[in-house]
PDB file of N, CA and C in Angstrom:
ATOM      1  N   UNK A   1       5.794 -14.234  28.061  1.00  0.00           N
ATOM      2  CA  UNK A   1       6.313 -15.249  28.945  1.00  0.00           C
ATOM      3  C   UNK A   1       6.141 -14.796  30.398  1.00  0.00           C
ATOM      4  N   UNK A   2       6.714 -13.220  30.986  1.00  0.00           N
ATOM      5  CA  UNK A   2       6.446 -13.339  32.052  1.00  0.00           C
ATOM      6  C   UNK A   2       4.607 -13.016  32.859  1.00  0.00           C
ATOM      7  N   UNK A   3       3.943 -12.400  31.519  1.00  0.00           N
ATOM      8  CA  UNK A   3       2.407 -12.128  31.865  1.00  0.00           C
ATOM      9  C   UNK A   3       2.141 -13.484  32.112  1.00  0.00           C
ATOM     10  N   UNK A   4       2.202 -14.636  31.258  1.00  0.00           N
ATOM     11  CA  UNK A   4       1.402 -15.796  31.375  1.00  0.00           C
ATOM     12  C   UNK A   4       1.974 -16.416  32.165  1.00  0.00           C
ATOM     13  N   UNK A   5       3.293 -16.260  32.662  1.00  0.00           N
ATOM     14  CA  UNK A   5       4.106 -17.330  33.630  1.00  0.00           C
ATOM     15  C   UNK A   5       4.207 -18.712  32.954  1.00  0.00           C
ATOM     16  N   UNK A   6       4.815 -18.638  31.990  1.00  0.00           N
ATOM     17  CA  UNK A   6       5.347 -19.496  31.178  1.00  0.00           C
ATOM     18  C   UNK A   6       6.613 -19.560  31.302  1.00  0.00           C
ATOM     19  N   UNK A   7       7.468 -21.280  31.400  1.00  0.00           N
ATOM     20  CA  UNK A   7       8.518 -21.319  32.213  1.00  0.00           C
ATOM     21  C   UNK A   7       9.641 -21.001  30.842  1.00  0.00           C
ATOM     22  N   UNK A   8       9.022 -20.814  29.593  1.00  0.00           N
ATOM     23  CA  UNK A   8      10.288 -20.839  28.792  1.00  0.00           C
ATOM     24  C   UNK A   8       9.572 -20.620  27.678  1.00  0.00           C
ATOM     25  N   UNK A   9       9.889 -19.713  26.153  1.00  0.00           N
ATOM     26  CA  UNK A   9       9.730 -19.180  25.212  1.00  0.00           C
ATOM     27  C   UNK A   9      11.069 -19.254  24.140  1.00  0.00           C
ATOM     28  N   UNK A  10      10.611 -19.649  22.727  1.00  0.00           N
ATOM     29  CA  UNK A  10      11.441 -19.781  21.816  1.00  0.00           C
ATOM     30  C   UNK A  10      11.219 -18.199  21.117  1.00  0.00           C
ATOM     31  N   UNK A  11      12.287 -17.424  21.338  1.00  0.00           N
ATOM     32  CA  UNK A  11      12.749 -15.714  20.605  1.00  0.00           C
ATOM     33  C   UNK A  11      13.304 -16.110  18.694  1.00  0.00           C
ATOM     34  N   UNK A  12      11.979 -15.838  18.087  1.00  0.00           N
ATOM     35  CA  UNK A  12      12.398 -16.200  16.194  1.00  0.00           C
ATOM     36  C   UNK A  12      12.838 -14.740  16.012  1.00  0.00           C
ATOM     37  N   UNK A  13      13.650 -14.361  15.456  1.00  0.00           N
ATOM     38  CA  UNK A  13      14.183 -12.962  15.031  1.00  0.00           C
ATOM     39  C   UNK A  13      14.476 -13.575  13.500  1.00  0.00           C
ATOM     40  N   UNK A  14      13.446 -13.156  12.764  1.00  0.00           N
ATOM     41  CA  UNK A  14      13.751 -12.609  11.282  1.00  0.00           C
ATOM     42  C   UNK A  14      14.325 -11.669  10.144  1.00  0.00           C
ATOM     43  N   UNK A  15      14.962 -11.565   9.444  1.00  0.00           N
ATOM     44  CA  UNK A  15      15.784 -10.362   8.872  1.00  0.00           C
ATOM     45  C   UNK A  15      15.066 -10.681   7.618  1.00  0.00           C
ATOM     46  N   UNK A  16      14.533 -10.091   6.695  1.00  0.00           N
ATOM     47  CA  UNK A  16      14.326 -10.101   5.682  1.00  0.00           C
ATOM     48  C   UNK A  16      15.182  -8.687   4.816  1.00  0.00           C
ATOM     49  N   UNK A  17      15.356  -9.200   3.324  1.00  0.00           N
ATOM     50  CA  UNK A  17      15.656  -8.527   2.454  1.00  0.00           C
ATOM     51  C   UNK A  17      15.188  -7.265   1.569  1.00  0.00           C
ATOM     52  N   UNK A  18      14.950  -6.219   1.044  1.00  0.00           N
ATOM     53  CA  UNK A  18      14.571  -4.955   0.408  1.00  0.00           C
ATOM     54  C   UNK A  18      13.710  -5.460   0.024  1.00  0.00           C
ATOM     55  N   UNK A  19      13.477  -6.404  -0.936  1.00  0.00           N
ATOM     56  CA  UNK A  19      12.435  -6.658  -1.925  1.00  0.00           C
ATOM     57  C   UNK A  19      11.698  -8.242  -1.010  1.00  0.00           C
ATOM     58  N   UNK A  20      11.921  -8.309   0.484  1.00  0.00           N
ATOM     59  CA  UNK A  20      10.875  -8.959   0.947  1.00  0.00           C
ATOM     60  C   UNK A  20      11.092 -10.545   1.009  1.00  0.00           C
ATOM     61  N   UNK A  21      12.408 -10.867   0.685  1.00  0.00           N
ATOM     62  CA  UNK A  21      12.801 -12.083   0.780  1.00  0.00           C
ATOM     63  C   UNK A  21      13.403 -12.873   2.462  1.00  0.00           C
ATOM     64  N   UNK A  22      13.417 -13.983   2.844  1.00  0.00           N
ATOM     65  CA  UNK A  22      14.030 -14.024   3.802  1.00  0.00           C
ATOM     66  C   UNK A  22      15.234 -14.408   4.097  1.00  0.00           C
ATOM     67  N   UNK A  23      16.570 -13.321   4.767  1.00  0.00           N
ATOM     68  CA  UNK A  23      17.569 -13.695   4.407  1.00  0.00           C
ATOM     69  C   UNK A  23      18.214 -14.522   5.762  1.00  0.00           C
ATOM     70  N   UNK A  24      17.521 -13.878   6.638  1.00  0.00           N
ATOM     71  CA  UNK A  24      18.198 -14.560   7.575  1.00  0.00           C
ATOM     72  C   UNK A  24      17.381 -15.166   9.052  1.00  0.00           C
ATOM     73  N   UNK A  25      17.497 -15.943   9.663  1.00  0.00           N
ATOM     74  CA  UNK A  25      16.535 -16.748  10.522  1.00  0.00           C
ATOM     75  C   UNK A  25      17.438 -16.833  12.472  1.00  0.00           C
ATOM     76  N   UNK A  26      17.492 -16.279  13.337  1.00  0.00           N
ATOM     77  CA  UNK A  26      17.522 -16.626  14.690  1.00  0.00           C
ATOM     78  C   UNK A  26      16.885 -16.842  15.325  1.00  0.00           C
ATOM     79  N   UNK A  27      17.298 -17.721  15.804  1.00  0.00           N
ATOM     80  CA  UNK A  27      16.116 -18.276  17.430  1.00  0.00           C
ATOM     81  C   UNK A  27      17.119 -18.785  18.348  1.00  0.00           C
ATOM     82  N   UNK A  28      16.661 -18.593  19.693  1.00  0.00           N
ATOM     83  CA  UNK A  28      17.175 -18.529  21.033  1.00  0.00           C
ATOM     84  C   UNK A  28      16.185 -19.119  21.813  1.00  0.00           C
ATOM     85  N   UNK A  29      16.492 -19.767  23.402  1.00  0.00           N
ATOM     86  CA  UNK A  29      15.243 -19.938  24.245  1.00  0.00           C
ATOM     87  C   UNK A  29      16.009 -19.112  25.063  1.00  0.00           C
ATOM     88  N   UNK A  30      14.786 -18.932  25.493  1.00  0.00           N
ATOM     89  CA  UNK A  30      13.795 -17.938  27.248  1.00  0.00           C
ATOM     90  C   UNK A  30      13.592 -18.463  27.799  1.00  0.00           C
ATOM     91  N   UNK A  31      14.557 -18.538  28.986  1.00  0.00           N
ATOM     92  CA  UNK A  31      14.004 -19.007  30.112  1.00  0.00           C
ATOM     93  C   UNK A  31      13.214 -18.272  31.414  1.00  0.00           C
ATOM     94  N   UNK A  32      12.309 -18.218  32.200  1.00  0.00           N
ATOM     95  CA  UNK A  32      11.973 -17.322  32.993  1.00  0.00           C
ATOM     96  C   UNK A  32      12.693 -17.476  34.391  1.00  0.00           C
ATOM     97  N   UNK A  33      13.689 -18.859  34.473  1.00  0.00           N
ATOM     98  CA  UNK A  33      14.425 -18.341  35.823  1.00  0.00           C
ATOM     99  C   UNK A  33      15.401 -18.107  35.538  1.00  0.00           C
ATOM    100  N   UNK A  34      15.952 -17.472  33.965  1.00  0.00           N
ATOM    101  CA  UNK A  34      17.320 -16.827  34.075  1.00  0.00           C
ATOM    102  C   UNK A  34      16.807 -15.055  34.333  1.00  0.00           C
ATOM    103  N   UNK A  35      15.439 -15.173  34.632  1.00  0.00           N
ATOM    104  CA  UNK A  35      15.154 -13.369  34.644  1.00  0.00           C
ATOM    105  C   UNK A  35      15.527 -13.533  36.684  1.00  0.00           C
ATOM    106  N   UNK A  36      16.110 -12.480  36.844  1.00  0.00           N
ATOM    107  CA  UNK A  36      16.143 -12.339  38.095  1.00  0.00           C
ATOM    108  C   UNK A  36      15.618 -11.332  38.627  1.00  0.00           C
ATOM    109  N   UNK A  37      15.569 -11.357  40.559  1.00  0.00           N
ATOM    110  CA  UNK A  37      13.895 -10.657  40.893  1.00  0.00           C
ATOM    111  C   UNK A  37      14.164  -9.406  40.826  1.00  0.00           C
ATOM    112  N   UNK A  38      15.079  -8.829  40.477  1.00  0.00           N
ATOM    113  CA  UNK A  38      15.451  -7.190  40.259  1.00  0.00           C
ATOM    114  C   UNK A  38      14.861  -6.920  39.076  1.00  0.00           C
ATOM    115  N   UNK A  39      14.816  -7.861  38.044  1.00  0.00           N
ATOM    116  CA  UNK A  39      14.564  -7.372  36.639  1.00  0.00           C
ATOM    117  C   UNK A  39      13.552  -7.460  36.407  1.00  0.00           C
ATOM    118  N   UNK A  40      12.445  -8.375  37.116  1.00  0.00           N
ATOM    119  CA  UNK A  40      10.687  -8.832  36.573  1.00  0.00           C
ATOM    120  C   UNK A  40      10.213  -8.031  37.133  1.00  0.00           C
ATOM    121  N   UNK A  41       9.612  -7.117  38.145  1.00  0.00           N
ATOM    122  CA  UNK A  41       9.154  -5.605  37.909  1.00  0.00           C
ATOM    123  C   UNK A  41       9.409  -4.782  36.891  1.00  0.00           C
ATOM    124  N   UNK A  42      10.775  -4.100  36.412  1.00  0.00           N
ATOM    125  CA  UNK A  42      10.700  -3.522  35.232  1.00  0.00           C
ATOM    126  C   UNK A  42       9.777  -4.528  34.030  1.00  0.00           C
ATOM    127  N   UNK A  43       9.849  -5.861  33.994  1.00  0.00           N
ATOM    128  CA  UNK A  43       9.971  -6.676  32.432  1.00  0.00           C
ATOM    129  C   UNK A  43       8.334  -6.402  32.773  1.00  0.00           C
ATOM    130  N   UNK A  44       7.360  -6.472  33.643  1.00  0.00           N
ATOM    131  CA  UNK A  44       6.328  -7.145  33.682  1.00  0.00           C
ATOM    132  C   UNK A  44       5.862  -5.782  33.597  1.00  0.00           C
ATOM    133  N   UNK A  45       5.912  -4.473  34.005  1.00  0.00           N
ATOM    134  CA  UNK A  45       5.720  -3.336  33.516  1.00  0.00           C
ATOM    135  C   UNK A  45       5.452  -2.778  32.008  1.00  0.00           C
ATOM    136  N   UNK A  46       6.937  -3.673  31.562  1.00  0.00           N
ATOM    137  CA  UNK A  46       6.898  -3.397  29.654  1.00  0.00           C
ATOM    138  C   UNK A  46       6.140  -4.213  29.280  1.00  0.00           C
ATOM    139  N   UNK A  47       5.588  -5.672  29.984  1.00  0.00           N
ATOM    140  CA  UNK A  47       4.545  -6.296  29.130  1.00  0.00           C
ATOM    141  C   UNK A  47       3.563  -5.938  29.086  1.00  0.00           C
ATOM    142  N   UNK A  48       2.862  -4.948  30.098  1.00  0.00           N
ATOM    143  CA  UNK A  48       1.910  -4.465  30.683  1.00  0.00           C
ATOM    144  C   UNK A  48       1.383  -3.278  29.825  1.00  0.00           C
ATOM    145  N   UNK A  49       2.722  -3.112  29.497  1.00  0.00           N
ATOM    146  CA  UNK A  49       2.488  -1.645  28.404  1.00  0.00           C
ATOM    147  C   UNK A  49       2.384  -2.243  27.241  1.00  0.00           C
ATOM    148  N   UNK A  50       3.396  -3.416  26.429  1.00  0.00           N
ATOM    149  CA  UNK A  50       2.607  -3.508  25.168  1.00  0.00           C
ATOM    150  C   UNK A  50       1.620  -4.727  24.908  1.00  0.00           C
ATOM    151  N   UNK A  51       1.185  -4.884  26.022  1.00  0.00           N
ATOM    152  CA  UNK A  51      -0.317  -5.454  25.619  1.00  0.00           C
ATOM    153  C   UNK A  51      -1.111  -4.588  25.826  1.00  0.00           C
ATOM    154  N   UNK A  52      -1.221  -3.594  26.656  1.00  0.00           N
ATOM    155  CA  UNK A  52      -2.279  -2.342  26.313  1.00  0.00           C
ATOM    156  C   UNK A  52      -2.212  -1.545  24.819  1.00  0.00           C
ATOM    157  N   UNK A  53      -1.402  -1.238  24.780  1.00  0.00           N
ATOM    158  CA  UNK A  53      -0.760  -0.347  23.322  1.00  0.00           C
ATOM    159  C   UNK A  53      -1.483  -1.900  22.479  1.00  0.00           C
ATOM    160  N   UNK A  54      -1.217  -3.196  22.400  1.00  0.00           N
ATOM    161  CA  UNK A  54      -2.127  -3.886  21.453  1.00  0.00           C
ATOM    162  C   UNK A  54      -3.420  -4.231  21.383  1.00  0.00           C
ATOM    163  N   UNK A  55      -4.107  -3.520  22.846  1.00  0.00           N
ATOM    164  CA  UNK A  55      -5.558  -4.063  22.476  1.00  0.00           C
ATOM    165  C   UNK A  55      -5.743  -2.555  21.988  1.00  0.00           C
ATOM    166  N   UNK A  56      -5.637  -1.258  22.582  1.00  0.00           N
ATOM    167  CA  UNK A  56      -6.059  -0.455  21.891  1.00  0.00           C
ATOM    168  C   UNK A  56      -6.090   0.125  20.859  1.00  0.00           C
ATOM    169  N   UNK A  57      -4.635  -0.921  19.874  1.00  0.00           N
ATOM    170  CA  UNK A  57      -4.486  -0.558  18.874  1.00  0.00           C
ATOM    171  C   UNK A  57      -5.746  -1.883  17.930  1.00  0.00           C
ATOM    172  N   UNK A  58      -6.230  -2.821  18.293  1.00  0.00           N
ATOM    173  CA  UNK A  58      -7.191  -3.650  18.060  1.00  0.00           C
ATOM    174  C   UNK A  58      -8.083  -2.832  17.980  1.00  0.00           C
ATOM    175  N   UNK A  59      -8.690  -2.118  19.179  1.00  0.00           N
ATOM    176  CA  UNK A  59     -10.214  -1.790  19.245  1.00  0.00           C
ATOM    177  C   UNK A  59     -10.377  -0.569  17.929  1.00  0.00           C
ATOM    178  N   UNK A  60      -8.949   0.057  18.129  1.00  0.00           N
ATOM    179  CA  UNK A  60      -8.636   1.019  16.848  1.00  0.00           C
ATOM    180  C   UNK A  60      -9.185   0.508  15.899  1.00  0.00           C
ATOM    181  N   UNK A  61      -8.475   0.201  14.902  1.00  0.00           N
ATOM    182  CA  UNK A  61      -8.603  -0.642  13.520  1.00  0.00           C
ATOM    183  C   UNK A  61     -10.095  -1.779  13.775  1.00  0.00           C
ATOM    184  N   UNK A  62     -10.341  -2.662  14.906  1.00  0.00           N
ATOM    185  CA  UNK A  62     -11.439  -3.879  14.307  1.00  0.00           C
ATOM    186  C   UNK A  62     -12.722  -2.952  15.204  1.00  0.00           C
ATOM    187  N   UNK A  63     -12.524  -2.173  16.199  1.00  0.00           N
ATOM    188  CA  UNK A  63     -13.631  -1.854  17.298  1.00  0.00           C
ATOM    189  C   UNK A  63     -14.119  -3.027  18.140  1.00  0.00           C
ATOM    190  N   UNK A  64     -14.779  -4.132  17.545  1.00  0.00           N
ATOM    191  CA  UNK A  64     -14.774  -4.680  18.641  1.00  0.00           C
ATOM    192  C   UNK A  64     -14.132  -6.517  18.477  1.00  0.00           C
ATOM    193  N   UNK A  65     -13.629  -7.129  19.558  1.00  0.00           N
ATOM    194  CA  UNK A  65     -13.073  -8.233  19.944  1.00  0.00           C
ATOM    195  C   UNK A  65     -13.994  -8.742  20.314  1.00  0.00           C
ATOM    196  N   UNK A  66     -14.106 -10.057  19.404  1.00  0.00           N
ATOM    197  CA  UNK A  66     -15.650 -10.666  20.073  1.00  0.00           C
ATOM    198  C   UNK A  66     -14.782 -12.225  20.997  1.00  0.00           C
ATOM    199  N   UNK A  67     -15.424 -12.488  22.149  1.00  0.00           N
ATOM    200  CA  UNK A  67     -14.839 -13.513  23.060  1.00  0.00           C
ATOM    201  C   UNK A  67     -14.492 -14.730  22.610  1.00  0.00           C
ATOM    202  N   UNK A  68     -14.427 -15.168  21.692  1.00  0.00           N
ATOM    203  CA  UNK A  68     -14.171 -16.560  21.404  1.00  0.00           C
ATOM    204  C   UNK A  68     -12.744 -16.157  20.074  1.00  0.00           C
ATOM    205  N   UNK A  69     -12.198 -15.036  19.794  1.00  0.00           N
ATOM    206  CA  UNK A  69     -11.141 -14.441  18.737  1.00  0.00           C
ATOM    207  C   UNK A  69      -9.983 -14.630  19.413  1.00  0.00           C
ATOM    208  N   UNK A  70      -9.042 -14.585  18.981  1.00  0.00           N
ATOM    209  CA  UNK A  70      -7.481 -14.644  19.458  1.00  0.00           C
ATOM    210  C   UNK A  70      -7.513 -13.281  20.121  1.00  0.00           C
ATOM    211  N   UNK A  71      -6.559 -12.935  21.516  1.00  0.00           N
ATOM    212  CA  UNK A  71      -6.307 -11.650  22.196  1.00  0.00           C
ATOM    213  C   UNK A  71      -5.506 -11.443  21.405  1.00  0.00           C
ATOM    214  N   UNK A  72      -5.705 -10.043  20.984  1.00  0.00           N
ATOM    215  CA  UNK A  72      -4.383  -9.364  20.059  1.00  0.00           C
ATOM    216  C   UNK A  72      -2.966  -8.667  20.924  1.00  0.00           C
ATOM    217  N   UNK A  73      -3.303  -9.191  22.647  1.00  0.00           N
ATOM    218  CA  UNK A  73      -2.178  -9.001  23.278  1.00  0.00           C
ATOM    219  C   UNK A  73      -1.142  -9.981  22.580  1.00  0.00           C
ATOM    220  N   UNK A  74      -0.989 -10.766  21.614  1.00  0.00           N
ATOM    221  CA  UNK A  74      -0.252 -11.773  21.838  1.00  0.00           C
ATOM    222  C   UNK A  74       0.318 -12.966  22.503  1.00  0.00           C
ATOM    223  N   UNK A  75      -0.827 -13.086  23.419  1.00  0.00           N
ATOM    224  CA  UNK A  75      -1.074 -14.532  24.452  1.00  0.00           C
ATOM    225  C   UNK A  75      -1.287 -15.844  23.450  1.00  0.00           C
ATOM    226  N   UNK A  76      -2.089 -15.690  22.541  1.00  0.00           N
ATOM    227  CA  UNK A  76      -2.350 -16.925  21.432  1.00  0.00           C
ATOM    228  C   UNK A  76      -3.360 -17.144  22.339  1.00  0.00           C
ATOM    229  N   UNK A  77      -3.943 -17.208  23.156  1.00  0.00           N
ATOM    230  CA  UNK A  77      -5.295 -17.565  23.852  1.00  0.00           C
ATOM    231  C   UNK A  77      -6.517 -16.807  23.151  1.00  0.00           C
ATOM    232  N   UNK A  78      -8.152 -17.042  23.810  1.00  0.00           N
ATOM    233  CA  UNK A  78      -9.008 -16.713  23.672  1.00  0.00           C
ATOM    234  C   UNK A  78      -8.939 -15.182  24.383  1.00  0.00           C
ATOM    235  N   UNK A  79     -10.099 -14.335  23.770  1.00  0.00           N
ATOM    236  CA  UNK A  79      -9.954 -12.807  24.466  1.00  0.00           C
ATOM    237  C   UNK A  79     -10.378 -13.135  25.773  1.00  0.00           C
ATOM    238  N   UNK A  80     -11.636 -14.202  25.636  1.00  0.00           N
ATOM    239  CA  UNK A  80     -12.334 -14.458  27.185  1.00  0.00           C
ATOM    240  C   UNK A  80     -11.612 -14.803  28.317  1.00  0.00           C
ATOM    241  N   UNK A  81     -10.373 -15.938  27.815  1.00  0.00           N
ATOM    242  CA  UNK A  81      -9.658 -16.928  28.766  1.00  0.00           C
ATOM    243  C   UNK A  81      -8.879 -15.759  29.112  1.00  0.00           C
ATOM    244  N   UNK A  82      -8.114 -14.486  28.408  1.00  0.00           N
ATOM    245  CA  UNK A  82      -6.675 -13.827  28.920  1.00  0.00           C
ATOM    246  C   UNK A  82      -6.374 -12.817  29.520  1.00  0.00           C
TER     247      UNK A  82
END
């Protein structure tokens, strides 16, 4: 939300059970003007870090991301567009 500047994000928090069932379901919205300007330097830092930690964990495991594939930053966009 705050990499793409997206004004608001639905948070699904799943709990599943031992043997893989789903027991329990939360969701919340995100808003990006309840983040205030003290806090989006730190936040945009941590996004910064785990979208790196996810492409290199991509190039790891597939090697290469071809331009027209989903970014495995978790944008849901194209690798080209993000």
């Amino acid at each position: 939300m705050i990499m793409n500047n997206e004004p608001d994000r639905v948070l699904l928090d799943l709990s599943y059970s031992e043997n893989g069932h789903l027991v329990e379901a939360d969701w919340q919205f995100l808003q990006r003007s309840d983040v205030t300007i003290f806090e989006l330097p730190t936040l945009q830092a941590k996004a910064e870090s785990l979208r790196e930690s996810r492409l290199r964990k991509a190039f790891a495991t597939k090697g290469r991301i071809g331009r027209n594939d989903k970014c495995p930053c978790g944008s849901a966009k194209k690798f080209k567009k993000c």
